[in-house]
Every structure is written in C-alpha cells, then in structure tokens.
C-alpha atoms as a PDB file:
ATOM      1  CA  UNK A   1     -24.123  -3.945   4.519  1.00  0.00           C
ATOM      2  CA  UNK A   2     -22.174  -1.297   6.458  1.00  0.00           C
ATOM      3  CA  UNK A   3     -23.345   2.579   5.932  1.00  0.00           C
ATOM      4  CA  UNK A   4     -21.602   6.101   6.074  1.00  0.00           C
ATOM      5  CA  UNK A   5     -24.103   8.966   7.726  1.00  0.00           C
ATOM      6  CA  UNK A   6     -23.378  12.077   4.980  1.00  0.00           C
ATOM      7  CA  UNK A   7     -23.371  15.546   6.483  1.00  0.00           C
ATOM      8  CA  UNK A   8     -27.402  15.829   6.666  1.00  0.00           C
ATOM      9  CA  UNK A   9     -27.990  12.567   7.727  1.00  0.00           C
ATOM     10  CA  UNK A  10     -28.564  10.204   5.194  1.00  0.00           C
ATOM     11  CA  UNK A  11     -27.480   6.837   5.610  1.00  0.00           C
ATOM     12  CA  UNK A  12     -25.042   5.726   2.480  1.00  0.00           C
ATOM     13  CA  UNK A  13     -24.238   2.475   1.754  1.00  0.00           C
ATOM     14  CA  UNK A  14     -20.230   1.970   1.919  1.00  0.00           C
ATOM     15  CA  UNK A  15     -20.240  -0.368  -1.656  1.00  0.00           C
ATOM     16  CA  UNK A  16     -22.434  -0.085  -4.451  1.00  0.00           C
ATOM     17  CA  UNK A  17     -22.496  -1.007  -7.791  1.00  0.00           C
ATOM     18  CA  UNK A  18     -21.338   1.154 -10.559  1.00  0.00           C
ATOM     19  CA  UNK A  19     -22.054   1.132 -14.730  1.00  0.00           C
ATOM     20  CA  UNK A  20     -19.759   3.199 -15.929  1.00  0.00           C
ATOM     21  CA  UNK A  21     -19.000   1.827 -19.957  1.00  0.00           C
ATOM     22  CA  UNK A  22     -21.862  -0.941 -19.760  1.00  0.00           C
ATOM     23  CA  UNK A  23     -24.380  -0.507 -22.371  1.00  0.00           C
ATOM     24  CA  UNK A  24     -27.713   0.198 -21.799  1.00  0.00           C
ATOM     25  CA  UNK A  25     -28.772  -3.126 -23.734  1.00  0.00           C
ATOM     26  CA  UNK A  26     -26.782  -4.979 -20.976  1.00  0.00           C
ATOM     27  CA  UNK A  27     -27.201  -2.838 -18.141  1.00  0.00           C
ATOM     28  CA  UNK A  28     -30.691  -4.243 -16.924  1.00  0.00           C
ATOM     29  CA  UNK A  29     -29.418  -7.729 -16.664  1.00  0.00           C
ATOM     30  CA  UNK A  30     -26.252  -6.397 -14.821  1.00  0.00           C
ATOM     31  CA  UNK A  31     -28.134  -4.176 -11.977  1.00  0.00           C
ATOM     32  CA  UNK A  32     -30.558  -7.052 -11.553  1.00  0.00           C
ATOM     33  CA  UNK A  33     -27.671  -9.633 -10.769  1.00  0.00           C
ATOM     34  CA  UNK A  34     -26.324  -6.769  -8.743  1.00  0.00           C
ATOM     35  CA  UNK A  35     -29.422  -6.259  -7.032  1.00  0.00           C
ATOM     36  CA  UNK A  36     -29.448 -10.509  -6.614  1.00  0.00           C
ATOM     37  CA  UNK A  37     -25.958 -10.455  -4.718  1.00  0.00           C
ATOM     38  CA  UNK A  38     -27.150  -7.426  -1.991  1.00  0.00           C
ATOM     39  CA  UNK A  39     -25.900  -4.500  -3.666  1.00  0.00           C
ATOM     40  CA  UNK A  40     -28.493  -1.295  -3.315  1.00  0.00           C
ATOM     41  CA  UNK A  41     -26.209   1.460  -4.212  1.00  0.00           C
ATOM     42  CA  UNK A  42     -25.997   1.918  -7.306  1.00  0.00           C
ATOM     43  CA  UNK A  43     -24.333   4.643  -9.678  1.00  0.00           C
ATOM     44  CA  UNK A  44     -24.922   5.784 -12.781  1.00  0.00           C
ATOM     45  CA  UNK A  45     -24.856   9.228 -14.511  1.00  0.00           C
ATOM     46  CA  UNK A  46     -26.165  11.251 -17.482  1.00  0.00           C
ATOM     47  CA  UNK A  47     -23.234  10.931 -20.257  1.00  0.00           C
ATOM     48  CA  UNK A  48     -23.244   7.057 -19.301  1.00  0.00           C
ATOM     49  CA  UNK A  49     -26.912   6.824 -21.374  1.00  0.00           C
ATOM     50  CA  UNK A  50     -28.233   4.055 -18.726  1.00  0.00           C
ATOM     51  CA  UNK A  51     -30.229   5.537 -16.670  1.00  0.00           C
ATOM     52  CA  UNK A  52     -33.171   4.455 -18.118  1.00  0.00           C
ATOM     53  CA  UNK A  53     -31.626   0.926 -17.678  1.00  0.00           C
ATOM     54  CA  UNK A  54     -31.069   1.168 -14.283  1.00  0.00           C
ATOM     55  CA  UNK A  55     -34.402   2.808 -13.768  1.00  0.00           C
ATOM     56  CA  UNK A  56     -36.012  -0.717 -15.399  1.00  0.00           C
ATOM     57  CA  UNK A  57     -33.617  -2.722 -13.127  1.00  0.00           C
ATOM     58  CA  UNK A  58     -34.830  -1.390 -10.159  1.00  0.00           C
ATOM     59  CA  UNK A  59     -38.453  -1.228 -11.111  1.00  0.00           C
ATOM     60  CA  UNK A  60     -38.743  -5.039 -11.973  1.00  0.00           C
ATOM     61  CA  UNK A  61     -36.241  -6.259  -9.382  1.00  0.00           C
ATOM     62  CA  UNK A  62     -39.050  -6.519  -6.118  1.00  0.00           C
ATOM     63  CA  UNK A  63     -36.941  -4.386  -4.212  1.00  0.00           C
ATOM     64  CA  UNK A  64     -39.188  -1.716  -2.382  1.00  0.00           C
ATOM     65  CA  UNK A  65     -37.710   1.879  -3.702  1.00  0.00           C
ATOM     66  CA  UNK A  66     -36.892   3.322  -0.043  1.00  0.00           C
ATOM     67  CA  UNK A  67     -34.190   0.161   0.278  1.00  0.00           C
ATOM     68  CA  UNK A  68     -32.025   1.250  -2.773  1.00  0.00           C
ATOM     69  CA  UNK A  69     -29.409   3.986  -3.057  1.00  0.00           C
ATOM     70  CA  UNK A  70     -29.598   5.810  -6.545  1.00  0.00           C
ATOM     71  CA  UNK A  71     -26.778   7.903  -7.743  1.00  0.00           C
ATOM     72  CA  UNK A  72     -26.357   9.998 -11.070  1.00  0.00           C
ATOM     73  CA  UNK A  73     -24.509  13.045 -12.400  1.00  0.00           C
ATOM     74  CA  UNK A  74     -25.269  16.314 -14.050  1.00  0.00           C
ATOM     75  CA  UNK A  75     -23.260  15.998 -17.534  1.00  0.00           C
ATOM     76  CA  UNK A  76     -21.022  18.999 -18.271  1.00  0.00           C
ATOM     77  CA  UNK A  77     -23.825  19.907 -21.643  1.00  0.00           C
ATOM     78  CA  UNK A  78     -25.823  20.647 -18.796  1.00  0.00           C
ATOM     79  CA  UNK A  79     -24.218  23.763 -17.306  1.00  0.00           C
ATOM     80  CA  UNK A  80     -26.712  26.890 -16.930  1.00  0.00           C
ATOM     81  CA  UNK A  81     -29.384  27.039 -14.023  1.00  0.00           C
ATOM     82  CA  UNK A  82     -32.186  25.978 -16.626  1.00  0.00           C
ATOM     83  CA  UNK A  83     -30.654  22.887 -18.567  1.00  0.00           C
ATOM     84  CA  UNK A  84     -29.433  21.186 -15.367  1.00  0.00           C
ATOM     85  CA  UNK A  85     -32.737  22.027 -13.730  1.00  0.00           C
ATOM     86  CA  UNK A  86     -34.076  20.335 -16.609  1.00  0.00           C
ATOM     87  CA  UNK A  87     -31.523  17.579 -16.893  1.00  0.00           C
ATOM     88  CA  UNK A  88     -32.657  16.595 -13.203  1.00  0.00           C
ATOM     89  CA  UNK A  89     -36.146  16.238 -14.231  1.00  0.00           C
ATOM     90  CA  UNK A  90     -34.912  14.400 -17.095  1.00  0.00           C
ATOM     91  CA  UNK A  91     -33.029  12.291 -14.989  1.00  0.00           C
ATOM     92  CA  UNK A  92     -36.093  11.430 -12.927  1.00  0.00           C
ATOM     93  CA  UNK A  93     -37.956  10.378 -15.821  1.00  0.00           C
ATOM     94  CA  UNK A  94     -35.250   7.814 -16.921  1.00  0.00           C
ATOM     95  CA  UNK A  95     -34.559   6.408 -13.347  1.00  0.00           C
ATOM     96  CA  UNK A  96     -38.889   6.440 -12.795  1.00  0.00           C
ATOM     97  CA  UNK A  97     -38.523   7.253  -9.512  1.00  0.00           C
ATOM     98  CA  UNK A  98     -39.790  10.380  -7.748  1.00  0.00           C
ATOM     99  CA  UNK A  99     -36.537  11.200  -6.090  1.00  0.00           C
ATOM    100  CA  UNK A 100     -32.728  10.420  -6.093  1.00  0.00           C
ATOM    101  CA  UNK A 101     -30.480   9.541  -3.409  1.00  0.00           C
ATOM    102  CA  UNK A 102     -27.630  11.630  -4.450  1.00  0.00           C
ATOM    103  CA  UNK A 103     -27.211  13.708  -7.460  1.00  0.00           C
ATOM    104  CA  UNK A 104     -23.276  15.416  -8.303  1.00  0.00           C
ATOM    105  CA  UNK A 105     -22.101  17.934 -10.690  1.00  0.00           C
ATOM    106  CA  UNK A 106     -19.875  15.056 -12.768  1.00  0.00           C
ATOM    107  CA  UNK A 107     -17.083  17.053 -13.635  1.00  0.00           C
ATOM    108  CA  UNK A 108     -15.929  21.336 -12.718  1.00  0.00           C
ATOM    109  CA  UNK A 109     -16.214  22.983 -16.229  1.00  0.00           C
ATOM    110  CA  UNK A 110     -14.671  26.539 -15.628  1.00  0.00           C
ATOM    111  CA  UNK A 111     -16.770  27.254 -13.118  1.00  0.00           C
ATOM    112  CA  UNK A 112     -20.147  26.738 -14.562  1.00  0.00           C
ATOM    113  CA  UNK A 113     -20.636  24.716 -11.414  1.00  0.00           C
ATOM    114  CA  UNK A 114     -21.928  27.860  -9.880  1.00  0.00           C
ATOM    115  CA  UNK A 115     -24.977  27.774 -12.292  1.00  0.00           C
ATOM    116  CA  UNK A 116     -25.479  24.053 -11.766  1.00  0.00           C
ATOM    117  CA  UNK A 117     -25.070  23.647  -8.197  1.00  0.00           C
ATOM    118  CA  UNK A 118     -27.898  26.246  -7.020  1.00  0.00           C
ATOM    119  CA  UNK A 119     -30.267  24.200  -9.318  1.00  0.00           C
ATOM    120  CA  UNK A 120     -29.449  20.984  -7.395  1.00  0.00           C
ATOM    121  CA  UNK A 121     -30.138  23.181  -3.960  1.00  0.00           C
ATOM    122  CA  UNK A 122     -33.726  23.714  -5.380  1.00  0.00           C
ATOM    123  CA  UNK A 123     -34.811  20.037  -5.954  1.00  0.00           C
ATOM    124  CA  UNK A 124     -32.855  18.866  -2.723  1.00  0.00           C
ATOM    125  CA  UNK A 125     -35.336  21.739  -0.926  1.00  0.00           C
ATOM    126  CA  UNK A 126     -38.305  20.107  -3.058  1.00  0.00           C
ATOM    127  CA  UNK A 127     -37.252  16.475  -2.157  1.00  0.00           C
ATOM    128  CA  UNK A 128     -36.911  15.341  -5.633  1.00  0.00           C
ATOM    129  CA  UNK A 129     -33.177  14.434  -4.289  1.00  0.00           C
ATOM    130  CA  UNK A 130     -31.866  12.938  -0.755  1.00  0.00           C
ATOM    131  CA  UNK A 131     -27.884  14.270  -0.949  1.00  0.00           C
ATOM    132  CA  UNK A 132     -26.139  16.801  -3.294  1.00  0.00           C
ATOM    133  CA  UNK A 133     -22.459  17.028  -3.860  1.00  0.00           C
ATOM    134  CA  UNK A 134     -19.637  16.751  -6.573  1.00  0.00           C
ATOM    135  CA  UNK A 135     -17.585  14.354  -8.818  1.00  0.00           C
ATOM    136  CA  UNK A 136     -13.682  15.156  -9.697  1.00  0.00           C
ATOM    137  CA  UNK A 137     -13.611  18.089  -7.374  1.00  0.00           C
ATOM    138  CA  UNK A 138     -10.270  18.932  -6.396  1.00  0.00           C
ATOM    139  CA  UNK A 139      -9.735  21.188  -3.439  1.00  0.00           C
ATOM    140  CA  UNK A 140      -9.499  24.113  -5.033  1.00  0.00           C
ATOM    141  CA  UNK A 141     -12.411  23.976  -7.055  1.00  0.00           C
ATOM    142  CA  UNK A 142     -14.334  22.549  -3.714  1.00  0.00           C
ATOM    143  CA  UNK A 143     -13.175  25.544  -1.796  1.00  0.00           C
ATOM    144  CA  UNK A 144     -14.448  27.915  -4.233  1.00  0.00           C
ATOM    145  CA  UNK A 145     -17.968  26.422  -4.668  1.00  0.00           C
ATOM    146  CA  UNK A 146     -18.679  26.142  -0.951  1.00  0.00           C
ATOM    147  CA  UNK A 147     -18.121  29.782  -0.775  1.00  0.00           C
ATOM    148  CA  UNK A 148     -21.006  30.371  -2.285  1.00  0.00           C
ATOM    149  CA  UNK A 149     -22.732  27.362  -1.963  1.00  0.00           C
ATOM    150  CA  UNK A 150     -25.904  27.331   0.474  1.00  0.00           C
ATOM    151  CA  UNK A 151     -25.556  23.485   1.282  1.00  0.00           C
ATOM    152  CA  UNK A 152     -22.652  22.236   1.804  1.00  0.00           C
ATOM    153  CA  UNK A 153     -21.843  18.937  -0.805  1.00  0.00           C
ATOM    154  CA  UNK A 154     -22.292  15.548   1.070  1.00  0.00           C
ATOM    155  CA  UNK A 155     -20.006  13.917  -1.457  1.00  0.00           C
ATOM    156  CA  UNK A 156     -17.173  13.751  -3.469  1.00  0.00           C
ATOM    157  CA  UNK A 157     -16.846  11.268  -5.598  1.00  0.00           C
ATOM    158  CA  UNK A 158     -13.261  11.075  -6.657  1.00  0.00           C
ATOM    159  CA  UNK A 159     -10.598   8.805  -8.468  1.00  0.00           C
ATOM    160  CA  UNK A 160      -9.382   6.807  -5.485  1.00  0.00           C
ATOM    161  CA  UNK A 161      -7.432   3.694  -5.246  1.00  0.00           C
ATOM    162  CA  UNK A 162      -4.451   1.913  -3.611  1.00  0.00           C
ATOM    163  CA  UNK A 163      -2.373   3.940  -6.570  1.00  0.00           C
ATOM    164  CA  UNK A 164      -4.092   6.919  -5.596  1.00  0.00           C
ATOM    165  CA  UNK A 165      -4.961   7.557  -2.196  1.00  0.00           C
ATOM    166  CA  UNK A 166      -5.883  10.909  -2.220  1.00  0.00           C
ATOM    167  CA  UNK A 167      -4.434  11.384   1.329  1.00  0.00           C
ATOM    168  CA  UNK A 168      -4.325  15.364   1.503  1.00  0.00           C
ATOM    169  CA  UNK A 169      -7.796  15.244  -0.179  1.00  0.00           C
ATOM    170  CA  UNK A 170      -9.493  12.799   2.047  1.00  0.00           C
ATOM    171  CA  UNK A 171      -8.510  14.518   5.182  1.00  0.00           C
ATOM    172  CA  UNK A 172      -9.451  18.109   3.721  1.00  0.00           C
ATOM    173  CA  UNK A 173     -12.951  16.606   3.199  1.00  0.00           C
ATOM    174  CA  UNK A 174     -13.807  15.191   6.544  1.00  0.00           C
ATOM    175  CA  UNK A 175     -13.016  18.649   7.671  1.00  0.00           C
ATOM    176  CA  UNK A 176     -15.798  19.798   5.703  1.00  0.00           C
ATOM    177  CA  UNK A 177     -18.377  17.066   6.907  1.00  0.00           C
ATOM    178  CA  UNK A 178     -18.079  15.797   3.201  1.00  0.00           C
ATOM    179  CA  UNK A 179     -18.063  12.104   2.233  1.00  0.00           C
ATOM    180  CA  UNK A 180     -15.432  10.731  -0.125  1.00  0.00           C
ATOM    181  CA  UNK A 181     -16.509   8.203  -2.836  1.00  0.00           C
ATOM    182  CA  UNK A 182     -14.202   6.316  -4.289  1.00  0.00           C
ATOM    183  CA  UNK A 183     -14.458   5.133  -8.234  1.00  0.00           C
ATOM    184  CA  UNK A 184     -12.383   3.333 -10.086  1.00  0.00           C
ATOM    185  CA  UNK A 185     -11.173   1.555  -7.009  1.00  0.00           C
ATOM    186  CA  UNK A 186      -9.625  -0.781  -8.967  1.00  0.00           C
ATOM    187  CA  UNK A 187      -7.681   1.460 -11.395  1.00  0.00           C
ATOM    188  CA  UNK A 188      -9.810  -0.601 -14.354  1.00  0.00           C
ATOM    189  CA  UNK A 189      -7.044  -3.449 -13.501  1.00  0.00           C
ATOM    190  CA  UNK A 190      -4.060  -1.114 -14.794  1.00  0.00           C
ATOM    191  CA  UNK A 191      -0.515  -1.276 -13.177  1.00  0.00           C
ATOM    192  CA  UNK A 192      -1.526  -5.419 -12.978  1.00  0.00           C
ATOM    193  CA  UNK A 193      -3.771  -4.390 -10.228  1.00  0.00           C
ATOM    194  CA  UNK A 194      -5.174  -7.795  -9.381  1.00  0.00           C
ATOM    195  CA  UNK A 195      -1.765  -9.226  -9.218  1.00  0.00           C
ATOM    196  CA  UNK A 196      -0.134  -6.750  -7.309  1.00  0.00           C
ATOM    197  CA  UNK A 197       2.644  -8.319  -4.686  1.00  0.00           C
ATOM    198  CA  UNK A 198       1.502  -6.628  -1.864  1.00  0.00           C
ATOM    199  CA  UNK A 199      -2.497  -7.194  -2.259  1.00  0.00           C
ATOM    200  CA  UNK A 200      -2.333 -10.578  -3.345  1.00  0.00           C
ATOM    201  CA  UNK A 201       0.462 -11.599  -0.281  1.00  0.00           C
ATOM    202  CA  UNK A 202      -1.851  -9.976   2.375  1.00  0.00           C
ATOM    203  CA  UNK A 203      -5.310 -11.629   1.030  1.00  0.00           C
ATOM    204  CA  UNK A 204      -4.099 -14.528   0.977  1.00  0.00           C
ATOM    205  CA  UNK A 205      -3.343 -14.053   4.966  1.00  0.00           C
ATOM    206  CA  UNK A 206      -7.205 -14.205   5.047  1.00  0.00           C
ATOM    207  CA  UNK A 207      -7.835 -16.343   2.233  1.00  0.00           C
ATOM    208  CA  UNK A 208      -9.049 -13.305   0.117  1.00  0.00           C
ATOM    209  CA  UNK A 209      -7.908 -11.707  -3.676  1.00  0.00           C
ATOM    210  CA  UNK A 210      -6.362  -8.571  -4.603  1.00  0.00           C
ATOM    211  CA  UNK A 211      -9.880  -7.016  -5.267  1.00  0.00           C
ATOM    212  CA  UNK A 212     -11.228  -7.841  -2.156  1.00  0.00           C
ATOM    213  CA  UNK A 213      -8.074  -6.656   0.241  1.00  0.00           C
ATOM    214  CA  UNK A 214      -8.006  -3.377  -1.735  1.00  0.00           C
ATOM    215  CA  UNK A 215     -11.876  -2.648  -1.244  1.00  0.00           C
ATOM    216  CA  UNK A 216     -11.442  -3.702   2.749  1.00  0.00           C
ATOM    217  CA  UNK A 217      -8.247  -1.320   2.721  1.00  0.00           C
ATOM    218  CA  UNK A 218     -10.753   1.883   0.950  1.00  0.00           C
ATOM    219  CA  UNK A 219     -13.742   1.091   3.568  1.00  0.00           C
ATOM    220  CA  UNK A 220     -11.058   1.233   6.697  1.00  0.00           C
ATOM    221  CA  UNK A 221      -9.910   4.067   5.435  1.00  0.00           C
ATOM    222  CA  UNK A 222     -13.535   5.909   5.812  1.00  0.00           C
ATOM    223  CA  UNK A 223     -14.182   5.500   2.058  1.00  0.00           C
ATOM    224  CA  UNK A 224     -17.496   4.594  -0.116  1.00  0.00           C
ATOM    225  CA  UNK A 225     -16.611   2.535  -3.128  1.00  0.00           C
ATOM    226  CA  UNK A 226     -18.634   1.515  -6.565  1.00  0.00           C
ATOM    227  CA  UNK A 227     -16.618  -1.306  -8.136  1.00  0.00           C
ATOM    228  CA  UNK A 228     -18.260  -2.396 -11.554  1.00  0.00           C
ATOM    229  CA  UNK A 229     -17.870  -5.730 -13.429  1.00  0.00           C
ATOM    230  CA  UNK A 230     -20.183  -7.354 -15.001  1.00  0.00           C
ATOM    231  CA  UNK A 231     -19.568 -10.840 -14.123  1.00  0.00           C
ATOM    232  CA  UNK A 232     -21.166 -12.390 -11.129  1.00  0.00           C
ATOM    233  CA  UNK A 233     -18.823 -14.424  -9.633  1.00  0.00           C
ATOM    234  CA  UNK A 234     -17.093 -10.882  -9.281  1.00  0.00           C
ATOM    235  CA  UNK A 235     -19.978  -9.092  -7.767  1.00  0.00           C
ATOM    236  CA  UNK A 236     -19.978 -11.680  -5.415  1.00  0.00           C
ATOM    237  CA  UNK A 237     -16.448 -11.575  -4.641  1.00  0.00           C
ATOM    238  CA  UNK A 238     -16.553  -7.593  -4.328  1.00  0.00           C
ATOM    239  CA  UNK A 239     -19.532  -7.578  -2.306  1.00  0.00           C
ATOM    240  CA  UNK A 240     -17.619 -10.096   0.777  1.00  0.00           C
ATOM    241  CA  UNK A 241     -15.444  -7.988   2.445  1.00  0.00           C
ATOM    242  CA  UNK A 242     -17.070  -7.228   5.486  1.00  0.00           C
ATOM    243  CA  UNK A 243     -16.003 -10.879   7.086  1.00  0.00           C
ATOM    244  CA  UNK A 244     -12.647  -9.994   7.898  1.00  0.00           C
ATOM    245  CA  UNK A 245     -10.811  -6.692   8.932  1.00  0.00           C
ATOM    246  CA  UNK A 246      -6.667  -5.823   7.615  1.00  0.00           C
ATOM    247  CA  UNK A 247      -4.556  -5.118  10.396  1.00  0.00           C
ATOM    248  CA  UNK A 248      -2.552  -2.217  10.955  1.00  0.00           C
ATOM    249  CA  UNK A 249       0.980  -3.481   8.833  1.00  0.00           C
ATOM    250  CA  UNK A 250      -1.339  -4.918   6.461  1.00  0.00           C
ATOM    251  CA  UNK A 251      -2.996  -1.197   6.385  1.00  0.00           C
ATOM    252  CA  UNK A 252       0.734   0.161   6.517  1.00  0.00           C
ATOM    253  CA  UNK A 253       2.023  -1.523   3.586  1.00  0.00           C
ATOM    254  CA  UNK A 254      -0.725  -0.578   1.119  1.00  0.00           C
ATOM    255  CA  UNK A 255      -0.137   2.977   2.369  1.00  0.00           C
ATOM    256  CA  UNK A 256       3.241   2.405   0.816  1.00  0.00           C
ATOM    257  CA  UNK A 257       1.652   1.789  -2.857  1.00  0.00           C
ATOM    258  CA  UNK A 258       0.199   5.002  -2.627  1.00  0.00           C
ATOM    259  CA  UNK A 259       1.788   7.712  -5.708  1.00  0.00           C
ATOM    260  CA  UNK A 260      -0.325  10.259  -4.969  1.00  0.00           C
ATOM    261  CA  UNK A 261      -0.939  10.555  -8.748  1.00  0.00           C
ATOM    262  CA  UNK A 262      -3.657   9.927 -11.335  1.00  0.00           C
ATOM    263  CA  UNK A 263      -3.530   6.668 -13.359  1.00  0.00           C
ATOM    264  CA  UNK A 264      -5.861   9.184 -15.718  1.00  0.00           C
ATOM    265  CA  UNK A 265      -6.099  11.772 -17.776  1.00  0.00           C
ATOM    266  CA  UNK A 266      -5.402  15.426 -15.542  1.00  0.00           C
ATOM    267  CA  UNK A 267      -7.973  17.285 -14.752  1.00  0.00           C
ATOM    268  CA  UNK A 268      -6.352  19.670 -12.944  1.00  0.00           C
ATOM    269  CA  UNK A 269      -4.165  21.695 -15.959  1.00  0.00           C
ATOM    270  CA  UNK A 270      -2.449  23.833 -13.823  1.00  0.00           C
ATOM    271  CA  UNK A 271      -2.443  25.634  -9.960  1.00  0.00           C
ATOM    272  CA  UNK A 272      -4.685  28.350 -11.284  1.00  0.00           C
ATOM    273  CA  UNK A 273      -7.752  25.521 -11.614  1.00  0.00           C
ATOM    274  CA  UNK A 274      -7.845  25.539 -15.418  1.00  0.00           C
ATOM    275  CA  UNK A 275      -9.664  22.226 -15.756  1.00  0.00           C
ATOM    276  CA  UNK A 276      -9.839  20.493 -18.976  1.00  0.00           C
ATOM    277  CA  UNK A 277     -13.026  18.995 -20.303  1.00  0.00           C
ATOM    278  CA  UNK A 278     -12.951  15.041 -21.340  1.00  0.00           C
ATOM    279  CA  UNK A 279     -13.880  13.555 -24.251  1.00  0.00           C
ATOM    280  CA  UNK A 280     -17.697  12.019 -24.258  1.00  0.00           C
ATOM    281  CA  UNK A 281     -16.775  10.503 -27.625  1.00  0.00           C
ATOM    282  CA  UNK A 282     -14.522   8.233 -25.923  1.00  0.00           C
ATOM    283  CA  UNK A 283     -16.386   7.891 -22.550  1.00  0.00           C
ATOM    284  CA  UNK A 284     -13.593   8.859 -20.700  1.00  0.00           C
ATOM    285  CA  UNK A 285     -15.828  11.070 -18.556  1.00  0.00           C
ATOM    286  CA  UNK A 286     -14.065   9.586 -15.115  1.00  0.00           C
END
C-alpha cells in the first residue's frame, strides 16, 4: 500500500474502502472481506448508520488497531459545539475504538461548521482523533472556515472522478497543505463509466479495466480514493493498481474527460455559498 503524509504528519493510506449505502446487516461481512484483500482505510460516517458495523469488523478481523485507518463524519443534525462534541463520543462508542484516524464535518450547513469544527479541535488536542478536516467543502466555504479555524483541515473529501476532476480545487488545496479525498471515484457507474472508450482502450494497454485505469489516473494525480462494492472479485480488482503506472498521453487523454461538473445533486446554490442540505431520507448525503 502506498500512503499520503496529511499536513501534521499522519501517514494516510492512498485507497480505502468505503460503505456508503451498505446496510449495517451486511456491512460486517463486507469490511471483513475488505480487510481480507489489504484494505485498512476504511470510511464510514454518522448518517450511513454502520459504524457500529465497521466497529465489529475491525474488532473480530485480527488486525492490530494501530494498522487500520478509520474515517467517519459529523452528520449535519449534529451542528452546535455540544451535539457534535457528543456525536464524536458517540461515534467512538460505535467504532469501539479509543480514537479515530480522521473525523470531517460531512457536509457545510450555513455555516454551522463554525460550531462543529472547534469541537473536533478539542478531541484532536485530547487524542481521541489522529486528523480533522471536511467533506463537500468548496473553496469558498474552505476559505471561510480556515479563517477562523485554529488547525488547519488535513482533508477534503470531495466528489472526484474522471467526470469531475476538480482541477481548480485540487490545486487550491495543496496550497493549503490539505489532502484531497476522492469519493465516488467511480461516479456509482453513471455516464457507462466502466465502459468508457477512453478507460477501457488505455487498460487494456496494460491488461487492466476501466475501474482500475481510473483509480491509477486519481492516485497520479496526488489523490486518496474510497471505492466501495461489495463484491470481492471487485475489491480485489480495485485494490491492484499499484503494479503498473499510466503514462503521460494516457494521463493526457483522461484529462480530456474531465467536465468540471457534478454528476450530483449541487451543493453549491449560488456564488454567495448558499448551500443546500440533502435529503437523509434518500441517503443521498454524498
């Protein structure tokens, strides 16, 4: 496995393993397969009601806790000093660890993020968590937390795929010393993802699919991606990309898929960083 250093140096795994939409029934047997094929990263969050799941997975997998990288998000409910204080210990409970790697605000709500965020400071100081940072921040909303912010966010974990570079983004970040995370680097197979021209014609240069040239093309460009399936012949498949390297026209041309748009829902309503709220009856919680 390859890592990123973040900002206070904490070594990141570049893939993980995320469970976005799987239930928490099946999400045990999922992580532990996960766990099986190499993957330590994994990410889950709040509103996705499997932590306790992944908590379980970890706990009966054999894996000593110091090896694996645990990820969750503070849900938007969540968004005074005291609830997402509490929501972190909460969060502990259901992982049954006594710390987390890296713990994000999921989602900007107005800009309750300034009550969340300075909670988040507090149990980073107390080492009940290794990394803070941010989901679905887009530069504006970044810019105006870190001016208050005491720590600056390690991460930002952001919709980010061969559709959807985020180009401007990505390069604003590094600026800041701030990872960018990837999810959804697949697009959930829309636009016919998987059988995309360009993907599947250079994988097949190195006897590799669509999935696996587009998660290559996201960790050359400097990015940390959390593919999920639940199949294991496709954790497998995700996970082997670090056996071959995409040349420079083969980086060129999927630079040329890039729309520079969401594939989702906005969350950006307009310039003046009205953001709107998803809908956790539907899970679309990106």
């Amino acid at each position: 496995m390859e890592y990123v250093t973040l900002n206070n140096g904490v070594k990141m795994p570049v893939l993980g393993y995320g469970v976005y939409k799987i239930s928490s029934r099946d999400c045990v047997e999922c992580v532990q397969n996960a766990v099986r094929v190499g993957y330590r990263l994994i990410d889950t969050a709040q509103i996705y009601d499997n932590e306790e799941a992944v908590g379980t997975a970890v706990r009966k997998s054999g894996v000593p806790r110091h090896d694996f990288f645990l990820t969750t998000k503070i849900w938007l409910t969540n968004d005074r000093y005291k609830t997402a204080a509490a929501s972190i210990e909460q969060s502990l409970r259901k992982l049954q660890t006594d710390y987390i790697d890296l713990l994000l605000i999921h989602q900007p709500k107005r800009r309750d993020y300034h009550e969340i965020y300075p909670a988040m400071e507090v149990a980073y100081k107390a080492g009940k968590v290794r990394a803070i940072g941010v989901s679905n921040f887009y530069r504006d909303r970044f810019e105006d937390l870190t001016r208050s912010c005491e720590i600056m966010p390690a991460v930002n974990q952001m919709e980010m795929h061969v559709f959807q570079q985020q180009k401007s983004l990505h390069e604003f970040l590094k600026g800041c010393g701030t990872q960018i995370e990837a999810w959804a680097p697949f697009a959930e197979g829309r636009r016919n993802y998987f059988q995309n021209p360009v993907l599947t014609g250079i994988g097949a240069k190195y006897q590799k699919t669509a999935a696996q040239t587009a998660l290559r093309f996201l960790f050359q460009q400097g990015a940390v991606s959390i593919p999920k399936t639940v199949h294991w012949e496709q954790m497998q498949e995700n996970f082997n990309i670090f056996d071959f390297s995409l040349s420079h026209e083969d980086c060129v041309q999927i630079e040329q898929l890039d729309e520079g748009q969401t594939l989702y829902a906005s969350q950006m309503h307009n310039e003046s960083g009205t953001w709107l709220r998803a809908n956790p009856d539907t899970l679309e919680v990106f």
